[in-house]
C-alpha atoms as a PDB file:
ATOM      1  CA  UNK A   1     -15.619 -10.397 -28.015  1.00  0.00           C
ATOM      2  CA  UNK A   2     -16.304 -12.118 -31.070  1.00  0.00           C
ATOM      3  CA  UNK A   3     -18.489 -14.883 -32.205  1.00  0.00           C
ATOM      4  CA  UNK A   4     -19.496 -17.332 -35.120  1.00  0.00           C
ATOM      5  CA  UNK A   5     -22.411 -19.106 -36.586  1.00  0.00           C
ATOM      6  CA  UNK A   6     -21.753 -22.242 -37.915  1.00  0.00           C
ATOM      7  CA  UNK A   7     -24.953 -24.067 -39.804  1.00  0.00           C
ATOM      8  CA  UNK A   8     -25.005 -27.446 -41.715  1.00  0.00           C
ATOM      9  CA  UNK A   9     -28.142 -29.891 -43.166  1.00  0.00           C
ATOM     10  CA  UNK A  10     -27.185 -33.216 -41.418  1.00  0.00           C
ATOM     11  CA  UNK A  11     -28.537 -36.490 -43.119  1.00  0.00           C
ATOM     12  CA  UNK A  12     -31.213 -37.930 -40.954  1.00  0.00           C
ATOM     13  CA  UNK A  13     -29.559 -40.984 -40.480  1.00  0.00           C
ATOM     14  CA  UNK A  14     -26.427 -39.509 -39.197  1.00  0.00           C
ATOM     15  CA  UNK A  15     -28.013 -36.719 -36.525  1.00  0.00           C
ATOM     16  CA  UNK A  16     -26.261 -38.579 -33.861  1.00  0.00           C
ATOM     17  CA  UNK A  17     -22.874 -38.875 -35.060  1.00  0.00           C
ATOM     18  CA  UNK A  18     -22.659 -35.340 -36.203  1.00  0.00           C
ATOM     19  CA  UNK A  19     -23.769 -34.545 -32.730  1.00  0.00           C
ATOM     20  CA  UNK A  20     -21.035 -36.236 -31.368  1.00  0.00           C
ATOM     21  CA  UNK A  21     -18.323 -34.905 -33.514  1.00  0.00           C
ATOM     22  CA  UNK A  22     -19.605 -31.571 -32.602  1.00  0.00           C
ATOM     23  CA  UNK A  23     -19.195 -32.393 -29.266  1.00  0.00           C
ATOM     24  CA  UNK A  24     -15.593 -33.683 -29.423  1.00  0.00           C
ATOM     25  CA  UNK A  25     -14.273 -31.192 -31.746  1.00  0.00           C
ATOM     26  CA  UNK A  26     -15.483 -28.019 -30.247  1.00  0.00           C
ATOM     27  CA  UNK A  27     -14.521 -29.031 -26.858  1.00  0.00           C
ATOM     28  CA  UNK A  28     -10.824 -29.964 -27.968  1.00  0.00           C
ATOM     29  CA  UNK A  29     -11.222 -26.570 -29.266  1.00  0.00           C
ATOM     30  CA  UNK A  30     -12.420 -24.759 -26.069  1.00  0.00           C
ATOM     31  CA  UNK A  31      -9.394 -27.049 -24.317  1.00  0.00           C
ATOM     32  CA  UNK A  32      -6.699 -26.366 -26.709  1.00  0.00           C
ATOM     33  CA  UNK A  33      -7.386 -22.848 -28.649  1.00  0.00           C
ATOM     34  CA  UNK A  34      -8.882 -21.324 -26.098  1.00  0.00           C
ATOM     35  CA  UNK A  35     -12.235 -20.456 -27.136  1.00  0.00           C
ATOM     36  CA  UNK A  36     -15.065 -19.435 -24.688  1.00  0.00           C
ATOM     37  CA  UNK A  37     -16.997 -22.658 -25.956  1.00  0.00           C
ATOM     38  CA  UNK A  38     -19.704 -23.357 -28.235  1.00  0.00           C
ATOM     39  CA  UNK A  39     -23.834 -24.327 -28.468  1.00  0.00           C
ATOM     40  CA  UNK A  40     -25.403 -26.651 -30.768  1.00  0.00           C
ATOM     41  CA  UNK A  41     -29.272 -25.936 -31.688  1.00  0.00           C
ATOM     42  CA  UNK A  42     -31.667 -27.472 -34.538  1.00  0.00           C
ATOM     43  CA  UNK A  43     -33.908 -24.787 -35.905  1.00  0.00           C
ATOM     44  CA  UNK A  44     -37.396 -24.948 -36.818  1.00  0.00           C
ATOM     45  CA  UNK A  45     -36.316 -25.408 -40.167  1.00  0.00           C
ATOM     46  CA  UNK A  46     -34.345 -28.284 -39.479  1.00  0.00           C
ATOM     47  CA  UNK A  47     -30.568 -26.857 -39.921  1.00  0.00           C
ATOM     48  CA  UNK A  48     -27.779 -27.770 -37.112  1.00  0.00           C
ATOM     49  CA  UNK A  49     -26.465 -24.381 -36.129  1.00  0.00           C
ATOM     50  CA  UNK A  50     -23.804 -23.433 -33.849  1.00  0.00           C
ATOM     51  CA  UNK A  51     -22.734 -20.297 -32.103  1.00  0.00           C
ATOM     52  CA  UNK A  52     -19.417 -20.391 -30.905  1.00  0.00           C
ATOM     53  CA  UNK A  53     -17.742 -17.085 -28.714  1.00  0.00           C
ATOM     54  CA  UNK A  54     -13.773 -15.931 -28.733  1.00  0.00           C
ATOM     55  CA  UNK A  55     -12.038 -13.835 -27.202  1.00  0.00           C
ATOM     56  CA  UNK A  56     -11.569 -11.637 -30.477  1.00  0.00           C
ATOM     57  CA  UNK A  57     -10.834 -12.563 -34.257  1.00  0.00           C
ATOM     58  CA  UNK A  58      -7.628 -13.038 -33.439  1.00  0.00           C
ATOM     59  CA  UNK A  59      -7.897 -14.850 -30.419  1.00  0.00           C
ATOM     60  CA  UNK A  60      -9.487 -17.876 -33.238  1.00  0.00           C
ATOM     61  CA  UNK A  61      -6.951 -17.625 -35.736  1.00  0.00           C
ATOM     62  CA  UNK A  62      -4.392 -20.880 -34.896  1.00  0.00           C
ATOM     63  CA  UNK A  63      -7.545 -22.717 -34.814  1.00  0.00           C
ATOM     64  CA  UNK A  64      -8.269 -22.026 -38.692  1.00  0.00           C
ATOM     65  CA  UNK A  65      -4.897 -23.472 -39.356  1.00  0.00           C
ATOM     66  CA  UNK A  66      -5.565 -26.956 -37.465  1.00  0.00           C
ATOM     67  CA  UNK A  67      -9.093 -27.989 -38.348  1.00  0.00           C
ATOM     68  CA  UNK A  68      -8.101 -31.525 -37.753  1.00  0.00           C
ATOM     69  CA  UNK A  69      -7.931 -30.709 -33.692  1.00  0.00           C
ATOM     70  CA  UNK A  70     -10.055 -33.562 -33.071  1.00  0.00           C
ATOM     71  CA  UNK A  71      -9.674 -35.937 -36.575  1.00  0.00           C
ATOM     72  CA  UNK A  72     -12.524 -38.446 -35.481  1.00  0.00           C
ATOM     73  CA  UNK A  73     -14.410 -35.666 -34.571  1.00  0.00           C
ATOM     74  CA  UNK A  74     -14.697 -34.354 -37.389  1.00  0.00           C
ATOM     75  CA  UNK A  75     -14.614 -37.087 -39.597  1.00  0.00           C
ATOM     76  CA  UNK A  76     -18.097 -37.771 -37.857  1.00  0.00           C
ATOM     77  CA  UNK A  77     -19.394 -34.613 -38.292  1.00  0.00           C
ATOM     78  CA  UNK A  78     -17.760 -34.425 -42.521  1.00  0.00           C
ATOM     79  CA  UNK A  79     -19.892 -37.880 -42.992  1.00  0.00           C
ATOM     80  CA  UNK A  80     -22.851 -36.142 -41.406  1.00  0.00           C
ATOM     81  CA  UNK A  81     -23.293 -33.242 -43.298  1.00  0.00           C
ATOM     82  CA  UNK A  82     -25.136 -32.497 -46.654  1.00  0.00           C
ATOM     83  CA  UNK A  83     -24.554 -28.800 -46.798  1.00  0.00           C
ATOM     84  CA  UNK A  84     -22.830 -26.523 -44.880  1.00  0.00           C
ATOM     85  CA  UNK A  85     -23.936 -23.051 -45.379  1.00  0.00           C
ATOM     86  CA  UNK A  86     -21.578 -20.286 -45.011  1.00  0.00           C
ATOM     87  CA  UNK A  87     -20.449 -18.609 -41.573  1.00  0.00           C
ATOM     88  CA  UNK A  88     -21.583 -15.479 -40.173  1.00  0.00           C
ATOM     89  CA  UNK A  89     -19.192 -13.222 -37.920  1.00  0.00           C
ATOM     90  CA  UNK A  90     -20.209 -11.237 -35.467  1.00  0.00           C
ATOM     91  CA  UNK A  91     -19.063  -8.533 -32.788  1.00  0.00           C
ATOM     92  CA  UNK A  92     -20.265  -8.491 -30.259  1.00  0.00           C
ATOM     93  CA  UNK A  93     -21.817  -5.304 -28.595  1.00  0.00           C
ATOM     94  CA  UNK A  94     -23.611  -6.594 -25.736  1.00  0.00           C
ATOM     95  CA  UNK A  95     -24.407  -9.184 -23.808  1.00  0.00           C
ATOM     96  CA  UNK A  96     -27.374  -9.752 -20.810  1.00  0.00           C
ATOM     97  CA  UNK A  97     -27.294 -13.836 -21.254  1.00  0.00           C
ATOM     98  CA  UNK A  98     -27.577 -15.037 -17.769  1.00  0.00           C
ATOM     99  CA  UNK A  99     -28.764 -18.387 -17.687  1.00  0.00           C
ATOM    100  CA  UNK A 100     -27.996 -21.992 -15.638  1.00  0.00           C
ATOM    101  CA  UNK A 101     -26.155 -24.602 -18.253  1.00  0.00           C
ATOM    102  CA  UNK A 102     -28.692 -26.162 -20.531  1.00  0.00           C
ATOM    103  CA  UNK A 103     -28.320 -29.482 -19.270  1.00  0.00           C
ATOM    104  CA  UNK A 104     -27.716 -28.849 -15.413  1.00  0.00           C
ATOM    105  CA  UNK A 105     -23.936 -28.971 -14.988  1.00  0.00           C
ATOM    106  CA  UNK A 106     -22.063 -25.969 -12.851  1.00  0.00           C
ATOM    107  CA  UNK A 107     -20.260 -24.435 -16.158  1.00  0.00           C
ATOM    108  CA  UNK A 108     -16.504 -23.639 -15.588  1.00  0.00           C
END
């Protein structure tokens, strides 16, 4: 498996919208690229960060080549963001998350 951090300084003002596009543009992602989905967390420090998990490098490819999956989506989230600080990419060599969805739902 492989995965990617993803971290951005969001203007104040605009913590909700950027939230949103988040939300729409990683799930057309998940729907049409077939990624394994993605989290959104603010760190102590203040920075959005997001961890999103693919099959392998590969596997993420075709979505590097259509960015504008969702284009309101990510207008909302381009608006949003002062500084977006460069990815980190991982391989994954184990995993022991077992944990009920953050906000309740049955996940898929």
């Amino acid at each position: 498996m492989f995965a990617v951090i993803y971290r951005w300084r969001v203007r104040p003002d605009r913590e909700e919208a950027f939230v949103e596009g988040w939300r729409r543009v990683s799930g057309a992602v998940r729907d049409r690229f077939g990624s394994y989905g993605s989290r959104l967390h603010r760190s102590e420090d203040g920075l959005f960060v997001s961890y999103g998990r693919w099959p392998d490098r590969e596997a993420r490819e075709p979505y590097r080549q259509h960015l504008d999956v969702d284009p309101e989506g990510f207008r909302l989230m381009q608006e949003a963001i002062v500084e977006e600080l460069p990815e980190i990419r991982l391989s994954i060599l184990g995993d022991l998350l077992d944990e009920p969805d953050y906000f309740g739902r049955t996940r898929r």
